[in-house]
Protein backbone atom coordinates (compact mmCIF):
# COMPACT_ATOMS: atom_id res chain seq x y z
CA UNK A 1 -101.70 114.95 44.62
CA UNK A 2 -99.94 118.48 44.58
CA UNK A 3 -102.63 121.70 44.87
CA UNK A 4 -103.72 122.64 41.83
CA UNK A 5 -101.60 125.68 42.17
CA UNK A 6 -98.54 125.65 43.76
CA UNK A 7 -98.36 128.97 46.23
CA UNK A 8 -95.85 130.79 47.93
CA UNK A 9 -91.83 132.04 47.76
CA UNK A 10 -90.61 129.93 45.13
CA UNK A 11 -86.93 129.36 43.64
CA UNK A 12 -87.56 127.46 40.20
CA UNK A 13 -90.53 127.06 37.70
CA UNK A 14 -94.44 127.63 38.17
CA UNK A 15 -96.04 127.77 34.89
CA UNK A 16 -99.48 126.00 35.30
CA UNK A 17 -100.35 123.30 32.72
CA UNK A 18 -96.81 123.14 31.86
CA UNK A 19 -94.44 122.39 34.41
CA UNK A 20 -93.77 123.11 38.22
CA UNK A 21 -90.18 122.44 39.56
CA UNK A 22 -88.03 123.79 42.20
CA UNK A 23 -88.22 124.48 45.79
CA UNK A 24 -91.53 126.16 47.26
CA UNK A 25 -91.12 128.25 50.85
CA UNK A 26 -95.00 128.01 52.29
CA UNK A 27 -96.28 128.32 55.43
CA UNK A 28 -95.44 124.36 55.75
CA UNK A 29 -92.30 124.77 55.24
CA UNK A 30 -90.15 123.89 52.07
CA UNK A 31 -91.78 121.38 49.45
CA UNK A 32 -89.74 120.73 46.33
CA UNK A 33 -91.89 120.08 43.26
CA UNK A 34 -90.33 118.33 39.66
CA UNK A 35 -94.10 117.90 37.59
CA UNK A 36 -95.80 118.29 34.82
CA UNK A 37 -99.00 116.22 35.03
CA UNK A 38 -100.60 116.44 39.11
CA UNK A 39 -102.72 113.01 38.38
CA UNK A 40 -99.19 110.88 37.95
CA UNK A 41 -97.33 112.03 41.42
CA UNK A 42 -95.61 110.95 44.32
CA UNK A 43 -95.66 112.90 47.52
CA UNK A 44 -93.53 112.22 49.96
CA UNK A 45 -94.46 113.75 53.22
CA UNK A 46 -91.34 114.22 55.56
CA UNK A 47 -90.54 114.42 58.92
CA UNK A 48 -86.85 115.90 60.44
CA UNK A 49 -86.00 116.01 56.79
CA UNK A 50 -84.70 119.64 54.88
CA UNK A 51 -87.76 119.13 52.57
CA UNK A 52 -91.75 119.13 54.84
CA UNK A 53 -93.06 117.36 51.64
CA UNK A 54 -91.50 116.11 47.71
CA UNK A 55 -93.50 115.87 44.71
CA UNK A 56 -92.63 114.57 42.13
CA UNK A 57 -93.67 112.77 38.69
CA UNK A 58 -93.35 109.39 37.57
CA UNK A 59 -92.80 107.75 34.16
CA UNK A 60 -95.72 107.85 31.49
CA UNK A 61 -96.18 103.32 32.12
CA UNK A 62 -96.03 103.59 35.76
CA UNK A 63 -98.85 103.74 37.90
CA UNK A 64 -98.40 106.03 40.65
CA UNK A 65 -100.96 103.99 43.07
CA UNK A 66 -98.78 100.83 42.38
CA UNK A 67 -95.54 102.47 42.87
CA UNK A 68 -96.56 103.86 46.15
CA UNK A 69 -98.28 100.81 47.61
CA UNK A 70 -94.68 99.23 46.93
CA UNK A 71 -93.03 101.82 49.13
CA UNK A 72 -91.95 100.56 52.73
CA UNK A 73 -93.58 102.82 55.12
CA UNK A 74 -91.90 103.05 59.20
């Protein structure tokens, strides 16, 4: 689940309750957001990728829990 407010340099949208999108420069490293609701996400941590971490927001009649479960992990 994303924080519940999205910190640091950011090039896109950050209006909380409404929608976050765009990329985020933290102290991590870059994490792109595309979200409106934080309890239906994905978050993709990555590793030797341009992104550290991607969150983003599935469909309304998916279940995020499902969906990742279905992923294929290394």
């Amino acid at each position: 689940m994303p924080p519940a407010r999205c910190r640091g340099i950011r090039i896109g949208t950050n209006v909380p309750g409404v929608k976050v999108a765009g990329t985020f420069f933290t102290d991590e490293g870059m994490i792109f957001y595309d979200f409106h609701d934080p309890q239906r996400c994905l978050t993709f941590d990555l590793a030797h990728q341009h992104y550290r971490r991607v969150v983003v927001q599935v469909d309304k009649d998916q279940d995020p829990a499902a969906l990742a479960a279905d992923i294929p992990r290394d």
